[in-house]
PDB file of N, CA and C in Angstrom:
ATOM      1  N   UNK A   1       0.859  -1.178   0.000  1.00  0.00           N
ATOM      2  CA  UNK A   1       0.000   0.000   0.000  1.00  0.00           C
ATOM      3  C   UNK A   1       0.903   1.238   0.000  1.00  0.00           C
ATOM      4  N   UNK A   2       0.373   2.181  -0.935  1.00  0.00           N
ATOM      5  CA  UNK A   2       1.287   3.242  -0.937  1.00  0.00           C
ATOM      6  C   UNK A   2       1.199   4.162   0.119  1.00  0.00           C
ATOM      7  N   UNK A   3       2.192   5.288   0.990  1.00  0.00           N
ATOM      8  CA  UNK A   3       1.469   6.451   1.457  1.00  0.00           C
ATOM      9  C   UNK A   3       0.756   6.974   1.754  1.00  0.00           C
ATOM     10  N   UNK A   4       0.179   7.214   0.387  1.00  0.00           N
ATOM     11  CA  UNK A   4      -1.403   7.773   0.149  1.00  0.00           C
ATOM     12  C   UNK A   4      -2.540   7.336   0.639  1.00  0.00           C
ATOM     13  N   UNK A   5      -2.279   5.570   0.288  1.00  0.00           N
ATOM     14  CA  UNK A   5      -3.271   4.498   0.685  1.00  0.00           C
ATOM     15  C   UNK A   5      -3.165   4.685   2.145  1.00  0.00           C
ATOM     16  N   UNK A   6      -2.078   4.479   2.820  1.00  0.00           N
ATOM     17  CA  UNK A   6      -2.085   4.732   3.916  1.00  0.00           C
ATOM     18  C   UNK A   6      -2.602   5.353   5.076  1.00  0.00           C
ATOM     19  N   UNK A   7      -2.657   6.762   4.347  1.00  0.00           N
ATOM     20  CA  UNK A   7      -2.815   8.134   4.923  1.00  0.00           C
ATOM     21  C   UNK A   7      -4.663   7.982   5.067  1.00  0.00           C
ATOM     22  N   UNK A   8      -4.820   7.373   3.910  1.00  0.00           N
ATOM     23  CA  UNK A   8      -6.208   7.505   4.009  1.00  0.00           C
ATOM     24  C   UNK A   8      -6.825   6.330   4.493  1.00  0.00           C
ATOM     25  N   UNK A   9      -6.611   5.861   4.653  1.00  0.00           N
ATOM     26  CA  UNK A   9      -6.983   4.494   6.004  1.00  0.00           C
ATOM     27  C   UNK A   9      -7.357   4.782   7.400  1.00  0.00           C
ATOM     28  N   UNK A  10      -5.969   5.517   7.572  1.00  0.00           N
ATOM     29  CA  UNK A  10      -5.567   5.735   9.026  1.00  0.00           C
ATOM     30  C   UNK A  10      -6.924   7.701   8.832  1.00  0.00           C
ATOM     31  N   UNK A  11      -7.163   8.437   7.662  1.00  0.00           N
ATOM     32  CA  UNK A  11      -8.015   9.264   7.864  1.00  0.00           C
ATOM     33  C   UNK A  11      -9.491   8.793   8.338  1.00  0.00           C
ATOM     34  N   UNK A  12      -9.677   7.486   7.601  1.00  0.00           N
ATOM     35  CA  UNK A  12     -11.270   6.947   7.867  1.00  0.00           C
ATOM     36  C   UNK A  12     -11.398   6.674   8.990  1.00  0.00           C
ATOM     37  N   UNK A  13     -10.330   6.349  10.029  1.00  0.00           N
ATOM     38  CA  UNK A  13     -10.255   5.510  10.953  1.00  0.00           C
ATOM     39  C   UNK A  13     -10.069   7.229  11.980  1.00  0.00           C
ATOM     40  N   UNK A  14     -10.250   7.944  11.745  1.00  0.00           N
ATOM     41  CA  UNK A  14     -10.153   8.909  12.318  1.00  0.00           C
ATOM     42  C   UNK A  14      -8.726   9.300  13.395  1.00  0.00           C
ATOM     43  N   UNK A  15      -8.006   8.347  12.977  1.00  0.00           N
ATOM     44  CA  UNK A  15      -6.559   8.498  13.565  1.00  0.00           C
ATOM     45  C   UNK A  15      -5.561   9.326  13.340  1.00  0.00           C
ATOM     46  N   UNK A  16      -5.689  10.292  11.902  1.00  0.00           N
ATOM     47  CA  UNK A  16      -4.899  11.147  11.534  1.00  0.00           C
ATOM     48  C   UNK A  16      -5.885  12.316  11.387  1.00  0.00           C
ATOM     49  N   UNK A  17      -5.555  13.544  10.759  1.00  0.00           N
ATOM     50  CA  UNK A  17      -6.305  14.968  10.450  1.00  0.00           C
ATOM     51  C   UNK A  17      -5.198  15.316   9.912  1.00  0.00           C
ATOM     52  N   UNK A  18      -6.050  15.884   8.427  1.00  0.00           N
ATOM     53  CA  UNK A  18      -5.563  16.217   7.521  1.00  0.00           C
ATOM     54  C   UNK A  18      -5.524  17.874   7.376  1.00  0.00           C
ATOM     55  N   UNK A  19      -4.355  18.443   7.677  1.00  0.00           N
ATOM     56  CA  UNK A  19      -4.133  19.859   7.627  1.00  0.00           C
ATOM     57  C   UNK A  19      -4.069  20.516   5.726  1.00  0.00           C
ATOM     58  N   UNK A  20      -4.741  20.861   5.108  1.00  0.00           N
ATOM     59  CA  UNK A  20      -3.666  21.527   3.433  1.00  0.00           C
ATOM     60  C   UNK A  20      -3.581  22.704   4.106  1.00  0.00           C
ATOM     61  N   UNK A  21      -2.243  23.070   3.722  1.00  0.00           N
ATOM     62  CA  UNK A  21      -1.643  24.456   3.568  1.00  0.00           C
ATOM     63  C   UNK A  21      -0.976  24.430   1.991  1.00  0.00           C
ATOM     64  N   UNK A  22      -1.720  25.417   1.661  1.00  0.00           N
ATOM     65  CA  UNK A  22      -1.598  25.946   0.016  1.00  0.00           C
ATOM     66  C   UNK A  22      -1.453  24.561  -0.903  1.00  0.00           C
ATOM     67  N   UNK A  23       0.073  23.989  -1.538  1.00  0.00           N
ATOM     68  CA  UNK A  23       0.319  22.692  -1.841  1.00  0.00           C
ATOM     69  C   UNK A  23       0.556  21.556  -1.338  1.00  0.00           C
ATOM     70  N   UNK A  24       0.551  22.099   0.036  1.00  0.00           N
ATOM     71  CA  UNK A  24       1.346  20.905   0.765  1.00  0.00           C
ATOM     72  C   UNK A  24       0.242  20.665   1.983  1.00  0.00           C
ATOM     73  N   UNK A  25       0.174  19.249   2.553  1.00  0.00           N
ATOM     74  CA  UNK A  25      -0.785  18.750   3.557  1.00  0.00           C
ATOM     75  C   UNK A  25      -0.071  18.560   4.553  1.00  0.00           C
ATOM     76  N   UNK A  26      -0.095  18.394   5.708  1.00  0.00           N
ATOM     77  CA  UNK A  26       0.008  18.371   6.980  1.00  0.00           C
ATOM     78  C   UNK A  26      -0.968  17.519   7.729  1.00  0.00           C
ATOM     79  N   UNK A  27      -0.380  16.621   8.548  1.00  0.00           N
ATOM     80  CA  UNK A  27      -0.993  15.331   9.182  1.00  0.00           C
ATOM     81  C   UNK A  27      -0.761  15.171  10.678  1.00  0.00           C
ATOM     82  N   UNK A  28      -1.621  15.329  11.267  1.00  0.00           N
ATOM     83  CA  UNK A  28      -1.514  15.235  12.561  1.00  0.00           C
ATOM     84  C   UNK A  28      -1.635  14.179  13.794  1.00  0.00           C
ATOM     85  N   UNK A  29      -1.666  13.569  14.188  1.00  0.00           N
ATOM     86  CA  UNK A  29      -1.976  12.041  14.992  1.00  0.00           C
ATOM     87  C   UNK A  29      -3.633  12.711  16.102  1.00  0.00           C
ATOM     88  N   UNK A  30      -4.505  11.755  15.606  1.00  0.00           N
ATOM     89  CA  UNK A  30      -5.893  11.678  16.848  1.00  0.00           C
ATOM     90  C   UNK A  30      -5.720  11.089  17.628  1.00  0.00           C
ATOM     91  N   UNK A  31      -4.999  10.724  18.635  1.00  0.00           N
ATOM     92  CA  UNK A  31      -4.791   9.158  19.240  1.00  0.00           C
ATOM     93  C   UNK A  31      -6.028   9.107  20.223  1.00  0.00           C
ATOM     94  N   UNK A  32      -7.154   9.482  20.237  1.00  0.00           N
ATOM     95  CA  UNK A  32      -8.458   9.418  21.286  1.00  0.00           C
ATOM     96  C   UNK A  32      -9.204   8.402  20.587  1.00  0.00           C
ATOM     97  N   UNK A  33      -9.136   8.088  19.621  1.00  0.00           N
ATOM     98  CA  UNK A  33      -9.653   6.613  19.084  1.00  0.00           C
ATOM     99  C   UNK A  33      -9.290   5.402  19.800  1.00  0.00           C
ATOM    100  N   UNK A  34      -7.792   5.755  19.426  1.00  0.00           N
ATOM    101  CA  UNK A  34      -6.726   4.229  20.449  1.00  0.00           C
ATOM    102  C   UNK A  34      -7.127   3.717  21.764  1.00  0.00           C
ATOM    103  N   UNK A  35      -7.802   5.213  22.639  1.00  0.00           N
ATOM    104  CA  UNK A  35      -8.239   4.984  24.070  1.00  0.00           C
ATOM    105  C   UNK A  35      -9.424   3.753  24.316  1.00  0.00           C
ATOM    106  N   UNK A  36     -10.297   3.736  22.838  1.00  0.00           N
ATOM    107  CA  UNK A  36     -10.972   2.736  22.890  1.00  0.00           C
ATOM    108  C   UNK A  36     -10.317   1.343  22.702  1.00  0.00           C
ATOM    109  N   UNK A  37      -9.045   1.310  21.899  1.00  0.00           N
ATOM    110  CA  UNK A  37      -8.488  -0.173  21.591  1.00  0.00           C
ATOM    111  C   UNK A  37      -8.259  -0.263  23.123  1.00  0.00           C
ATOM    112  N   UNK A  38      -7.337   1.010  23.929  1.00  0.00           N
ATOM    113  CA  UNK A  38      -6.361   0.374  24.837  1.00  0.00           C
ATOM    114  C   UNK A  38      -7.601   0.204  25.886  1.00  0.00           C
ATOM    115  N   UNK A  39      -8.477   0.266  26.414  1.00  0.00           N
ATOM    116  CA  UNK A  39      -9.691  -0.111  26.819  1.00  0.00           C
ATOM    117  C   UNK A  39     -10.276  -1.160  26.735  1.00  0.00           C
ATOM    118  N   UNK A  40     -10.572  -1.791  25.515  1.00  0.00           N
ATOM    119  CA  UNK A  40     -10.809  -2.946  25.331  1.00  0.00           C
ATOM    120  C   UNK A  40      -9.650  -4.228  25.554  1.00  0.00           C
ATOM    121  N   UNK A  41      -8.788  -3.674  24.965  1.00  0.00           N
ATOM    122  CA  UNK A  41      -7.540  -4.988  25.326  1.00  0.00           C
ATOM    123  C   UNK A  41      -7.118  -5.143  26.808  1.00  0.00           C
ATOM    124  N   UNK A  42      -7.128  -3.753  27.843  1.00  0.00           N
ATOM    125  CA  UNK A  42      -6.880  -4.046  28.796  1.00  0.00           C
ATOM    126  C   UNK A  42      -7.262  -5.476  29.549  1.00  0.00           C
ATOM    127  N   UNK A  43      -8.071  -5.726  29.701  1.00  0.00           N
ATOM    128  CA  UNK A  43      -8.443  -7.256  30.452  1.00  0.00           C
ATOM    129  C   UNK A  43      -7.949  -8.609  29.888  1.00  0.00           C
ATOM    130  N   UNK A  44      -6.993  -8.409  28.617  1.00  0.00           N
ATOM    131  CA  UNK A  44      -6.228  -9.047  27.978  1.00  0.00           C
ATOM    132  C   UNK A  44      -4.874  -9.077  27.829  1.00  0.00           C
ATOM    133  N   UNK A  45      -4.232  -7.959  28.638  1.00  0.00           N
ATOM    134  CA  UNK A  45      -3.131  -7.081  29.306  1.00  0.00           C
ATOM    135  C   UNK A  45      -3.030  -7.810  30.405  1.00  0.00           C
ATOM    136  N   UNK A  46      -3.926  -8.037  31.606  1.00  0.00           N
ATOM    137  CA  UNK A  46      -4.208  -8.673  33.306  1.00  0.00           C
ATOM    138  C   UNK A  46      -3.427  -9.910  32.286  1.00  0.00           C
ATOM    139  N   UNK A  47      -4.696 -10.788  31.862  1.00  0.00           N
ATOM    140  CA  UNK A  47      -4.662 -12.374  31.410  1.00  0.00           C
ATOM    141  C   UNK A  47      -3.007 -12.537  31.126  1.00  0.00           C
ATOM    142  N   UNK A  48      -2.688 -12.031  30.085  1.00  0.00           N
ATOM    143  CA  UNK A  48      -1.335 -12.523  29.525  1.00  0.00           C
ATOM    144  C   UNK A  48       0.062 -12.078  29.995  1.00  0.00           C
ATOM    145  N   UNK A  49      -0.110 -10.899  31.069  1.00  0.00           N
ATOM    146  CA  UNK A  49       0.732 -10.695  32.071  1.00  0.00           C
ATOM    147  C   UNK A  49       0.884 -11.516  32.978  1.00  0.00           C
ATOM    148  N   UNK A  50      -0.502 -12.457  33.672  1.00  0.00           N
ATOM    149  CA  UNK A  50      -0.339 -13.431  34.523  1.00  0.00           C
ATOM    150  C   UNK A  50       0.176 -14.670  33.985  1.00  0.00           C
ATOM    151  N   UNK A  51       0.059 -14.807  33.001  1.00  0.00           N
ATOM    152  CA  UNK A  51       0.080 -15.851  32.507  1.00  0.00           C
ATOM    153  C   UNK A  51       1.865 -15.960  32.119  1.00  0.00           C
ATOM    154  N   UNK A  52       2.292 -15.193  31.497  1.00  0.00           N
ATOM    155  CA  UNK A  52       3.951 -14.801  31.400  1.00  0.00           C
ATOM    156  C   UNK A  52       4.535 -14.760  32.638  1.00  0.00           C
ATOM    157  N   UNK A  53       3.752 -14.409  33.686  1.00  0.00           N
ATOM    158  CA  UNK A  53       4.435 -14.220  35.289  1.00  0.00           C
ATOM    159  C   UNK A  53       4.389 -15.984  35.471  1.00  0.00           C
ATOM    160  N   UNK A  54       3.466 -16.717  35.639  1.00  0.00           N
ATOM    161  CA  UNK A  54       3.270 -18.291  35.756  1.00  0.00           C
ATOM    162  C   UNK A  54       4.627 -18.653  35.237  1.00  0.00           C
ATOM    163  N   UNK A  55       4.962 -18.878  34.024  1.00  0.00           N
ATOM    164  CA  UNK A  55       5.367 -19.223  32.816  1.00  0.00           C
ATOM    165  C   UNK A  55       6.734 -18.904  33.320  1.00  0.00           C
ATOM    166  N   UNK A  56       7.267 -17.665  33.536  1.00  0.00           N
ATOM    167  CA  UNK A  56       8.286 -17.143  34.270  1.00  0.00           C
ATOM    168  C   UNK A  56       8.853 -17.740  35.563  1.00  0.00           C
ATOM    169  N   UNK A  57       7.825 -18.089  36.384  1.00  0.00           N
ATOM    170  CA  UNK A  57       7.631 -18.675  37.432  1.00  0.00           C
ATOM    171  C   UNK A  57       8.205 -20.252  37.775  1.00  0.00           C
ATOM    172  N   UNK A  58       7.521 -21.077  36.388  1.00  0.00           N
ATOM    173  CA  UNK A  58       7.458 -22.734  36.298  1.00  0.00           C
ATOM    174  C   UNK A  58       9.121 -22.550  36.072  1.00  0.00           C
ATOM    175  N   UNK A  59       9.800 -21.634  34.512  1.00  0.00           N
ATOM    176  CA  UNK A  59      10.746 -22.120  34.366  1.00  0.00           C
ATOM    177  C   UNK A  59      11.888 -21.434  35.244  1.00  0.00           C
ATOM    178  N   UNK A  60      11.987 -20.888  36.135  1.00  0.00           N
ATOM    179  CA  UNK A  60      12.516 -20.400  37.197  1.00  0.00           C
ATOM    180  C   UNK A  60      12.916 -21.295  37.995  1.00  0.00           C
ATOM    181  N   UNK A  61      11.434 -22.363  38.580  1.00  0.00           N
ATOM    182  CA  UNK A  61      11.933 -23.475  39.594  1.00  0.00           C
ATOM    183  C   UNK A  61      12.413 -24.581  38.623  1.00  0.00           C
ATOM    184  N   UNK A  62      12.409 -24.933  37.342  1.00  0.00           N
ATOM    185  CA  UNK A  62      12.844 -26.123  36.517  1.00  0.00           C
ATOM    186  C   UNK A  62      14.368 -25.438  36.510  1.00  0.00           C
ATOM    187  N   UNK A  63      14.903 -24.785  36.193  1.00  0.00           N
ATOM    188  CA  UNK A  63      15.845 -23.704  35.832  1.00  0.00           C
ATOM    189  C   UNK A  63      16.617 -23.345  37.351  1.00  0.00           C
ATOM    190  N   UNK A  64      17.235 -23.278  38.431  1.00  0.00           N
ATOM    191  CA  UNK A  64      16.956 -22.592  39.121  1.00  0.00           C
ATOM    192  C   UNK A  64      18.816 -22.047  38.707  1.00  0.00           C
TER     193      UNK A  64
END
């Protein structure tokens, strides 16, 4: 995907804002969208942190 394609992905997705000044555009980051990813994944953040701590844990005492 080119740039362009890019740019306008991440515009639909309301993650960027598109500034034109005269010829040239200007792009800015929304990141108040993300607050919803990092929101939702959180309780999947707990899970796989505990789960790496376990994991950490088992081969620690096999390992010592």
């Amino acid at each position: 995907m080119s740039d362009t394609g890019s740019l306008h992905v991440l515009r639909q997705a309301n993650l960027v804002r598109e500034e034109p000044r005269g010829r040239q555009r200007y792009y800015h980051l929304e990141p108040q969208p993300l607050d919803e990813v990092r929101e939702w994944l959180h309780p999947f953040e707990h899970y796989w942190r505990a789960r790496m701590r376990s994991l950490r844990d088992l081969l620690d005492e096999e390992n010592p």
